[in-house]
C-alpha atoms as a PDB file:
ATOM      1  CA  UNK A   1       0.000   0.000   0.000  1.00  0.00           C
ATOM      2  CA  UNK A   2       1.427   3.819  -1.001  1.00  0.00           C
ATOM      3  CA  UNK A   3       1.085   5.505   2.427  1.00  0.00           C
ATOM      4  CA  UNK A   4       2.271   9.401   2.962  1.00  0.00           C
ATOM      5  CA  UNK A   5       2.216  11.529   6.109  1.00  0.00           C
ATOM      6  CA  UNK A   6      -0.698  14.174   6.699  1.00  0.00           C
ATOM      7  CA  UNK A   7       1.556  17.006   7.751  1.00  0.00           C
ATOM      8  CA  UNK A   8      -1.701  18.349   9.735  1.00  0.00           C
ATOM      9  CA  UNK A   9      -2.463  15.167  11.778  1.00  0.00           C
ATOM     10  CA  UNK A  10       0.842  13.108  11.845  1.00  0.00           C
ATOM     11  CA  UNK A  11      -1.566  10.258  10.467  1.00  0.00           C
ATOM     12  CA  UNK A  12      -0.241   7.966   7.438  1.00  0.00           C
ATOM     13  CA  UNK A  13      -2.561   8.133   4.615  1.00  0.00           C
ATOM     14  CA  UNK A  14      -3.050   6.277   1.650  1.00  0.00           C
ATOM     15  CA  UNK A  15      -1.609   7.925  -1.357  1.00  0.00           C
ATOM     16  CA  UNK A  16      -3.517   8.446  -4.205  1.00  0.00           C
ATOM     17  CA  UNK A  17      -2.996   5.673  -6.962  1.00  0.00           C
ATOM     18  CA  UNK A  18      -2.885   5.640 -10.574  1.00  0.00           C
ATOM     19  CA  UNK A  19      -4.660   3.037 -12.429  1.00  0.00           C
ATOM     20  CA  UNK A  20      -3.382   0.772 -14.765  1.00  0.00           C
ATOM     21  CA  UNK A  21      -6.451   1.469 -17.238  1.00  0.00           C
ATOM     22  CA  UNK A  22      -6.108   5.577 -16.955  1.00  0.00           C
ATOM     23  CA  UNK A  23      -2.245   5.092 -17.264  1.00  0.00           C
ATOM     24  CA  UNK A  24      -2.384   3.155 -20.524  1.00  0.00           C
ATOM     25  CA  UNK A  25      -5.592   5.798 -22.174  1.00  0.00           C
ATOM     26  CA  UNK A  26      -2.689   8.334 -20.875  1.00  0.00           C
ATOM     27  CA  UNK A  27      -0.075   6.504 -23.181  1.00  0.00           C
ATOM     28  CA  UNK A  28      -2.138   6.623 -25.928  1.00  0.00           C
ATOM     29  CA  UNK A  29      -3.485   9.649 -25.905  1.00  0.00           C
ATOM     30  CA  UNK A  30       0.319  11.156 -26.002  1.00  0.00           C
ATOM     31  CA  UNK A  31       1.303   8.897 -28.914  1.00  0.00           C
ATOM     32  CA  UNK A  32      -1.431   9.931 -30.921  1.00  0.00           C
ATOM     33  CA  UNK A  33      -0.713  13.521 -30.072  1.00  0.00           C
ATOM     34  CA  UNK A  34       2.989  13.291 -31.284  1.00  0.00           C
ATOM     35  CA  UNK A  35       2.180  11.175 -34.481  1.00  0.00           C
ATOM     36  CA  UNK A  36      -1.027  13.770 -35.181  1.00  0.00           C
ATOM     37  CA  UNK A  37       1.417  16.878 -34.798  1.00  0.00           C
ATOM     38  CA  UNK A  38       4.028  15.411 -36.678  1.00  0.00           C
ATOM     39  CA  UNK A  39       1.878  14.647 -39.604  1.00  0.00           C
ATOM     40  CA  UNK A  40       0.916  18.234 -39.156  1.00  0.00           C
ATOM     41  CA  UNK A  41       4.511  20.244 -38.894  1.00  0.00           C
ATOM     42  CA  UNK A  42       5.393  18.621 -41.982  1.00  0.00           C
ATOM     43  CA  UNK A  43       2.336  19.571 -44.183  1.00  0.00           C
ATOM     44  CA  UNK A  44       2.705  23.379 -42.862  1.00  0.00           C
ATOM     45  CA  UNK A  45       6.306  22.974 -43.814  1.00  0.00           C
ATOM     46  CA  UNK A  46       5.602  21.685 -47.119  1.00  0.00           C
ATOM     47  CA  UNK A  47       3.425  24.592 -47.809  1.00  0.00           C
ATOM     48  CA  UNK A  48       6.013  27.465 -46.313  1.00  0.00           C
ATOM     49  CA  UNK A  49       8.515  25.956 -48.535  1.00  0.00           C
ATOM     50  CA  UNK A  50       6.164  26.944 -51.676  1.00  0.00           C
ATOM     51  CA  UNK A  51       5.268  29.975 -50.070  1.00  0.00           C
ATOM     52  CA  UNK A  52       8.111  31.541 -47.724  1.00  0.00           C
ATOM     53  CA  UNK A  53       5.982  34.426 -47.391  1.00  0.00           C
ATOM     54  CA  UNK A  54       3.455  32.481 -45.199  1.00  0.00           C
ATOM     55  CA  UNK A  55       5.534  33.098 -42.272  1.00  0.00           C
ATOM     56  CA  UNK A  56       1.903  32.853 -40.107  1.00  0.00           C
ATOM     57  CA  UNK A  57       2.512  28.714 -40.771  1.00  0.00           C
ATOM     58  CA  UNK A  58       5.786  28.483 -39.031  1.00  0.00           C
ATOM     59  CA  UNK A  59       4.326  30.152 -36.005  1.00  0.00           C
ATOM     60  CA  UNK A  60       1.310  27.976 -35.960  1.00  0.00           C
ATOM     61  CA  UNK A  61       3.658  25.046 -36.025  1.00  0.00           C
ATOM     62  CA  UNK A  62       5.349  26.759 -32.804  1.00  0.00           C
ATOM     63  CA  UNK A  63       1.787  27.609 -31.069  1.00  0.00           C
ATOM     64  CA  UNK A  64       1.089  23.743 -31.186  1.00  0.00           C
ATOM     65  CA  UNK A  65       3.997  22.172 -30.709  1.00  0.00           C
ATOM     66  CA  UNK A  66       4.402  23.963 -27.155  1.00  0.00           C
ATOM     67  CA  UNK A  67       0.656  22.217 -26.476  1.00  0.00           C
ATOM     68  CA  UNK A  68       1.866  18.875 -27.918  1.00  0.00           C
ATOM     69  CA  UNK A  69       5.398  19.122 -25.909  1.00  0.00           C
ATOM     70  CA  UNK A  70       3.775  20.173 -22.033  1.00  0.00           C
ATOM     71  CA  UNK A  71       1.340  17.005 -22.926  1.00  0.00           C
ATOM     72  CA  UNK A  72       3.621  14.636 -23.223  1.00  0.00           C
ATOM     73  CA  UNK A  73       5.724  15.570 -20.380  1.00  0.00           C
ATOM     74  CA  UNK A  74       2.588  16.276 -18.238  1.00  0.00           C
ATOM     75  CA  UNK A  75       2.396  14.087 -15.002  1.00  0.00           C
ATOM     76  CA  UNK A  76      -0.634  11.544 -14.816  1.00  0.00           C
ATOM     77  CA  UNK A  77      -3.281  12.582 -12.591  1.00  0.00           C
ATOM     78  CA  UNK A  78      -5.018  10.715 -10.126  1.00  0.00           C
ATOM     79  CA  UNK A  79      -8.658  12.080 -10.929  1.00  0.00           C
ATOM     80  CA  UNK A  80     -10.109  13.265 -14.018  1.00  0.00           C
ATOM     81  CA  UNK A  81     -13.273  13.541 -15.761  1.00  0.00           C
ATOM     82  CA  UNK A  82     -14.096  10.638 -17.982  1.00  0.00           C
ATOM     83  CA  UNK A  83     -17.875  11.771 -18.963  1.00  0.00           C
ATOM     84  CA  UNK A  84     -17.842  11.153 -23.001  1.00  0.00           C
ATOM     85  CA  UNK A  85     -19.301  14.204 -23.648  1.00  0.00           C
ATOM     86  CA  UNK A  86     -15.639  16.151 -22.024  1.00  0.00           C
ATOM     87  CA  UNK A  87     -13.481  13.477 -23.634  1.00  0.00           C
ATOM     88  CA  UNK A  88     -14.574  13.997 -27.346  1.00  0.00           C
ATOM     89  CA  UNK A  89     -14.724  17.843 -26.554  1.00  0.00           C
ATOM     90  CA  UNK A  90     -11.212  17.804 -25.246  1.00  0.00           C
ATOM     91  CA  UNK A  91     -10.307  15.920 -28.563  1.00  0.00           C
ATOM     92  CA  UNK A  92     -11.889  17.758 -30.526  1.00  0.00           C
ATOM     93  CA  UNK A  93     -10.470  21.019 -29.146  1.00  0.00           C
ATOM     94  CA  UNK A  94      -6.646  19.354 -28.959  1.00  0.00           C
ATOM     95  CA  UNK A  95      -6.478  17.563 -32.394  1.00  0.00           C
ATOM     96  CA  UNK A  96      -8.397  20.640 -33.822  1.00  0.00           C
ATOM     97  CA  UNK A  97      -5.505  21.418 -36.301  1.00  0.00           C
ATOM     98  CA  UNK A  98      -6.350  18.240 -38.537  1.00  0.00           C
ATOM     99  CA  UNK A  99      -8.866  20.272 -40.010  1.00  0.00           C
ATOM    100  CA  UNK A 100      -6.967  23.333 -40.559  1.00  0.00           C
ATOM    101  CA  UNK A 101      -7.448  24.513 -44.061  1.00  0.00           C
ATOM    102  CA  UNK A 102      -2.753  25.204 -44.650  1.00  0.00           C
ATOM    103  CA  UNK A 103      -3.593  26.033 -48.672  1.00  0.00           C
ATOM    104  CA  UNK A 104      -3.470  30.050 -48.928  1.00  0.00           C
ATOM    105  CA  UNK A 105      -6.753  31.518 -48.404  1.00  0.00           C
ATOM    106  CA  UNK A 106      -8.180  34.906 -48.667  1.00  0.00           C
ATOM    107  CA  UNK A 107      -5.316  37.930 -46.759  1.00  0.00           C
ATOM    108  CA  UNK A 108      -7.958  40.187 -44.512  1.00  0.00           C
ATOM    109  CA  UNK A 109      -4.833  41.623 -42.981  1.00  0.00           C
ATOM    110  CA  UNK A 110      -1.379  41.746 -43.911  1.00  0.00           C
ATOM    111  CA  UNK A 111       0.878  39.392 -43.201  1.00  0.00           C
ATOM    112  CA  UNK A 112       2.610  40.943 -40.478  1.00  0.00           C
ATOM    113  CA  UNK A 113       0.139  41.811 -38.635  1.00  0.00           C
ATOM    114  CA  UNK A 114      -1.288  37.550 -38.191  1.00  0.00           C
ATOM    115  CA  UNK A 115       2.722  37.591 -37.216  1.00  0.00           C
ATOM    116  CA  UNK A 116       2.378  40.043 -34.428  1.00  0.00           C
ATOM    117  CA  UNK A 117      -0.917  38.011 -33.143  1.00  0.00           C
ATOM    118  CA  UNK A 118       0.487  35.085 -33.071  1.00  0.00           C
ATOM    119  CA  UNK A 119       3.836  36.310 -31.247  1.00  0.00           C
ATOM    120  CA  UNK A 120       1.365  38.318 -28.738  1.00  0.00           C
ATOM    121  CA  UNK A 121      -0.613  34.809 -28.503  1.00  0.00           C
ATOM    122  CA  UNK A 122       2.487  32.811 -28.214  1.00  0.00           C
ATOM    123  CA  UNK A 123       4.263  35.254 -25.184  1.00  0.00           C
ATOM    124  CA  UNK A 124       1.159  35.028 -23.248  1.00  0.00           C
ATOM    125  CA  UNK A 125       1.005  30.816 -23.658  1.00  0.00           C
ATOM    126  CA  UNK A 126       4.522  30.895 -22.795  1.00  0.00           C
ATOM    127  CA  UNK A 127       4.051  32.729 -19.828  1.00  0.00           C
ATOM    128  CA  UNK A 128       0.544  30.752 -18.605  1.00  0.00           C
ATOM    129  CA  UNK A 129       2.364  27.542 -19.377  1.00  0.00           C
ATOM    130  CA  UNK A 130       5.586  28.316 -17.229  1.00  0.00           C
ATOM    131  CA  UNK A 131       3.253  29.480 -14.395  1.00  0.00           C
ATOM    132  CA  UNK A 132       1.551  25.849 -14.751  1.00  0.00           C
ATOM    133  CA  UNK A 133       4.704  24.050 -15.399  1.00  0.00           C
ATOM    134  CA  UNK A 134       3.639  20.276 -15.770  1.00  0.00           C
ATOM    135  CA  UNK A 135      -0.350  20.795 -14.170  1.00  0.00           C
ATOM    136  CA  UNK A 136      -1.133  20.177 -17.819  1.00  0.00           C
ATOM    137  CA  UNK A 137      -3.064  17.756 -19.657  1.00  0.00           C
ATOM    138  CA  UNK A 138      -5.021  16.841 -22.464  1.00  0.00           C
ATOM    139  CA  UNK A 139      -8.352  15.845 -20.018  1.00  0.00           C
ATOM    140  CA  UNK A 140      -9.918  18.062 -17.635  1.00  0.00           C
ATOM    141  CA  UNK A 141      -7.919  16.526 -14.442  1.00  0.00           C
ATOM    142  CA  UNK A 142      -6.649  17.639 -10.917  1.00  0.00           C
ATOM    143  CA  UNK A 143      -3.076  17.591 -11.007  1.00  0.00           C
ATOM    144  CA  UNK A 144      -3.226  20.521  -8.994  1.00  0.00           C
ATOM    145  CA  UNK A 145      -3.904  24.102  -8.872  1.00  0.00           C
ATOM    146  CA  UNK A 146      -1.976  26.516 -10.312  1.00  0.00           C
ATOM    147  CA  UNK A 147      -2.552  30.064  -8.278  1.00  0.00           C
ATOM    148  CA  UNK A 148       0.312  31.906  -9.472  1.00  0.00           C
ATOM    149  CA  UNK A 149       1.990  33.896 -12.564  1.00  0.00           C
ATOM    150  CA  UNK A 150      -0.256  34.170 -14.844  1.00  0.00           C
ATOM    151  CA  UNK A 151      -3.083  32.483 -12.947  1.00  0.00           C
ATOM    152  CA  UNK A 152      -3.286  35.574 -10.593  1.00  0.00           C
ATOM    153  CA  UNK A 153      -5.189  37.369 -13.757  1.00  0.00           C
ATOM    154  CA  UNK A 154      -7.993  34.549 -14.975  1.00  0.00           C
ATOM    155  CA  UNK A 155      -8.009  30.850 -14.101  1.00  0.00           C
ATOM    156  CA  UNK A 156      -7.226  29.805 -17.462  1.00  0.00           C
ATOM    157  CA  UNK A 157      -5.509  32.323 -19.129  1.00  0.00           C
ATOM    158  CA  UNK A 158      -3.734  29.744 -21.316  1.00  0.00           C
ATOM    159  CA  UNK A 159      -6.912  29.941 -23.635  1.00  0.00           C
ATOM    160  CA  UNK A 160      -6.618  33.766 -23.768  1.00  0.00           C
ATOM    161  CA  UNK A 161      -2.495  32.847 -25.481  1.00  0.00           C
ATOM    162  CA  UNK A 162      -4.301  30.382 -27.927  1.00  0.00           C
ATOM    163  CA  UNK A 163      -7.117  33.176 -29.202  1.00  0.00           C
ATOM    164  CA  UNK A 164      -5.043  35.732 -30.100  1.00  0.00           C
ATOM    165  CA  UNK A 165      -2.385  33.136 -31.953  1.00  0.00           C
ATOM    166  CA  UNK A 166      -5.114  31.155 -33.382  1.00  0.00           C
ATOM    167  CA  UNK A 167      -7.069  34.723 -34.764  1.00  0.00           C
ATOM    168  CA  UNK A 168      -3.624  35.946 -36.437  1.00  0.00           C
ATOM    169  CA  UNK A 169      -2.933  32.510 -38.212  1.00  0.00           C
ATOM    170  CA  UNK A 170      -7.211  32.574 -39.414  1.00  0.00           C
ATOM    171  CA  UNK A 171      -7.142  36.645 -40.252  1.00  0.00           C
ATOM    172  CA  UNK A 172      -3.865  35.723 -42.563  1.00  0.00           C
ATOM    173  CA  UNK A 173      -5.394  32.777 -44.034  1.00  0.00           C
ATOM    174  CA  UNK A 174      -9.213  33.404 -44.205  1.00  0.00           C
ATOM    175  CA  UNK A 175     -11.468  30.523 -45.654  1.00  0.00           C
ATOM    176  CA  UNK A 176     -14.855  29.012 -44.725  1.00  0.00           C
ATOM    177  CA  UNK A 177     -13.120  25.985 -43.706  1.00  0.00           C
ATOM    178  CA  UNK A 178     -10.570  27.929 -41.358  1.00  0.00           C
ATOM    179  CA  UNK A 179     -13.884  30.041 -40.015  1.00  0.00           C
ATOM    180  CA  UNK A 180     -15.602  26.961 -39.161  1.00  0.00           C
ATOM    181  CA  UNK A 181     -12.810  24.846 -37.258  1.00  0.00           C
ATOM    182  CA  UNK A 182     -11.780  27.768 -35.060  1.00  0.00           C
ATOM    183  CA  UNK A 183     -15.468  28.538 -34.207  1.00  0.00           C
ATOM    184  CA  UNK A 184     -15.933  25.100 -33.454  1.00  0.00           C
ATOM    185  CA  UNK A 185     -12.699  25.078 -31.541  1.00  0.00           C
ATOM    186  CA  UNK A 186     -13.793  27.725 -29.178  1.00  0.00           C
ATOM    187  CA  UNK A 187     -17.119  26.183 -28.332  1.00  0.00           C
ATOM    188  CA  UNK A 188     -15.220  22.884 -27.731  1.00  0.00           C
ATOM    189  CA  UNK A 189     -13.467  24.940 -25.567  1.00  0.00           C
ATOM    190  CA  UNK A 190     -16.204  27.093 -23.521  1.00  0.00           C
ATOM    191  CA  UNK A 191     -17.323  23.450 -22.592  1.00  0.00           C
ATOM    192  CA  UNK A 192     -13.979  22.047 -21.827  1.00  0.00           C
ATOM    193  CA  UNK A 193     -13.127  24.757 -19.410  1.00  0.00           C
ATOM    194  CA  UNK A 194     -16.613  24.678 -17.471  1.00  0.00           C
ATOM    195  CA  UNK A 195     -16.563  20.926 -17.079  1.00  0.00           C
ATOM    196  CA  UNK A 196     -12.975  21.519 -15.835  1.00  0.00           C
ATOM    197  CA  UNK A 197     -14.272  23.654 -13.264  1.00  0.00           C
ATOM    198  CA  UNK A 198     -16.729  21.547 -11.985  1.00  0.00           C
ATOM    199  CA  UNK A 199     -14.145  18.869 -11.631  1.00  0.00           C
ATOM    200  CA  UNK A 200     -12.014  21.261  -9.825  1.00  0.00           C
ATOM    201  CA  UNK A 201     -14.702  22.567  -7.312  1.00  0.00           C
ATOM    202  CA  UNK A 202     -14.383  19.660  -5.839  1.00  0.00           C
ATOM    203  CA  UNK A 203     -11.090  20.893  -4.379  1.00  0.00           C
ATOM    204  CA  UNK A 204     -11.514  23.651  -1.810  1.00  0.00           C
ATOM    205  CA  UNK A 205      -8.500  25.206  -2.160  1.00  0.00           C
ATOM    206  CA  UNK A 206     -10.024  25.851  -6.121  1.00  0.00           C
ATOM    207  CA  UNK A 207     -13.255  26.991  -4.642  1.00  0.00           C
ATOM    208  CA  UNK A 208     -11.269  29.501  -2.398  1.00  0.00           C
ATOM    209  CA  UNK A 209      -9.288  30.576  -5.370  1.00  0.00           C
ATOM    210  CA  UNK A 210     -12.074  31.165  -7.786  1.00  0.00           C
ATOM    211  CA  UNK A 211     -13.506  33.804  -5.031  1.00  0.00           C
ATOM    212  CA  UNK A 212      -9.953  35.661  -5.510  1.00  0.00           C
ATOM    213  CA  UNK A 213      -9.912  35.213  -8.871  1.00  0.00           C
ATOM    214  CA  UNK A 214     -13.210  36.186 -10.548  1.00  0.00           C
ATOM    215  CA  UNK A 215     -12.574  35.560 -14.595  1.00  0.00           C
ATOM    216  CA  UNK A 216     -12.303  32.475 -16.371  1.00  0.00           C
ATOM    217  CA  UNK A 217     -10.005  34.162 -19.379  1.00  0.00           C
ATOM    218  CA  UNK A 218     -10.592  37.787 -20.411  1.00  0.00           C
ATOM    219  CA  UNK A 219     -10.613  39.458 -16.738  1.00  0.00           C
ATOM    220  CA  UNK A 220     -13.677  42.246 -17.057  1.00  0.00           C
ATOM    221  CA  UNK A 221     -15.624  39.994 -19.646  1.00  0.00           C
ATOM    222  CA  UNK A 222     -15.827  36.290 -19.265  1.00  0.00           C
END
């Protein structure tokens, strides 16, 4: 039996334990994540080295592959949501980029400017993802809360990082297809991140949080 030492009581408690069936859905699920990007990074590649221009495809490349890397190093946690409903909405919203339209598409800004988005986006995820460090996962999961850095401003400001990359890559590259997988992608997400919650509100050091921290992403709007 795992036991460890309740600080508070001096009791020995049992450790949590991680179950062979969640550990090998874990496996798989970060397998299929580094064959799906791979596949990816290569097509986007393909198409900068036609178009050099298209400098909006190497960042996207970046934006996701800082997603598909903090996945696969992410430790397993010991509780997570497993209602189907959150599991084909969190891979839905992960493996999103399948659908990404990478042919050129219609320019409703210039170039640069999808560039500056997506660095703006990319900063910002870089910052919320060294704040969470490896509390990261592809399933709505406790692997506990993250009160610091950028979580001080919303509770998931990660999401915040991925909008403003994700609307410089589609302003660059307009198309109906584009428009429809990064609507769908955000109301993936909206569910994603209230089902998280409710997992996490089961933890009362998340319910005290979420009274100091009011926003789920844009602090002042949502």
């Amino acid at each position: 039996m795992n036991e460890t030492l309740n600080a508070d009581s001096g009791k020995l408690m049992e450790a949590p334990v991680i179950r062979v069936r969640d550990l090998a859905i874990e496996v798989c699920f970060r397998i299929a994540s580094a064959f799906l990007f791979a596949a990816f990074a290569v097509a986007a590649f393909n198409h900068w080295v036609a178009d050099p221009a298209r400098i909006t495809l190497l960042f996207i490349v970046v934006a996701e592959s800082l997603t598909v890397c903090l996945a696969l190093l992410a430790r397993v946690p010991t509780r997570r949501d497993w209602h189907p409903a959150v599991i084909l909405c969190s891979l839905g919203a992960t493996y999103y980029f399948i659908g990404i339209k990478l042919a050129p598409g219609m320019q409703l800004v210039p170039e640069f400017i999808g560039v500056a988005l997506q660095i703006a986006g990319l900063v910002w995820q870089i910052y919320a993802k060294l704040s969470l460090r490896l509390s990261f996962g592809l399933l709505p999961a406790n692997r506990g809360i993250v009160t610091s850095g950028a979580y001080r401003f919303s509770r998931h400001p990660m999401y915040l990082g991925y909008f403003l990359a994700h609307l410089g890559f589609l302003l660059a590259n307009f198309g109906v297809q584009n428009l429809l997988v990064f609507a769908g992608l955000y109301s993936l997400q909206a569910v994603r991140v209230i089902r998280e919650e409710r997992l996490l509100s089961a933890d009362p050091v998340y319910r005290t949080y979420c009274t100091q921290v009011r926003y789920r992403i844009l602090p002042g709007i949502f």
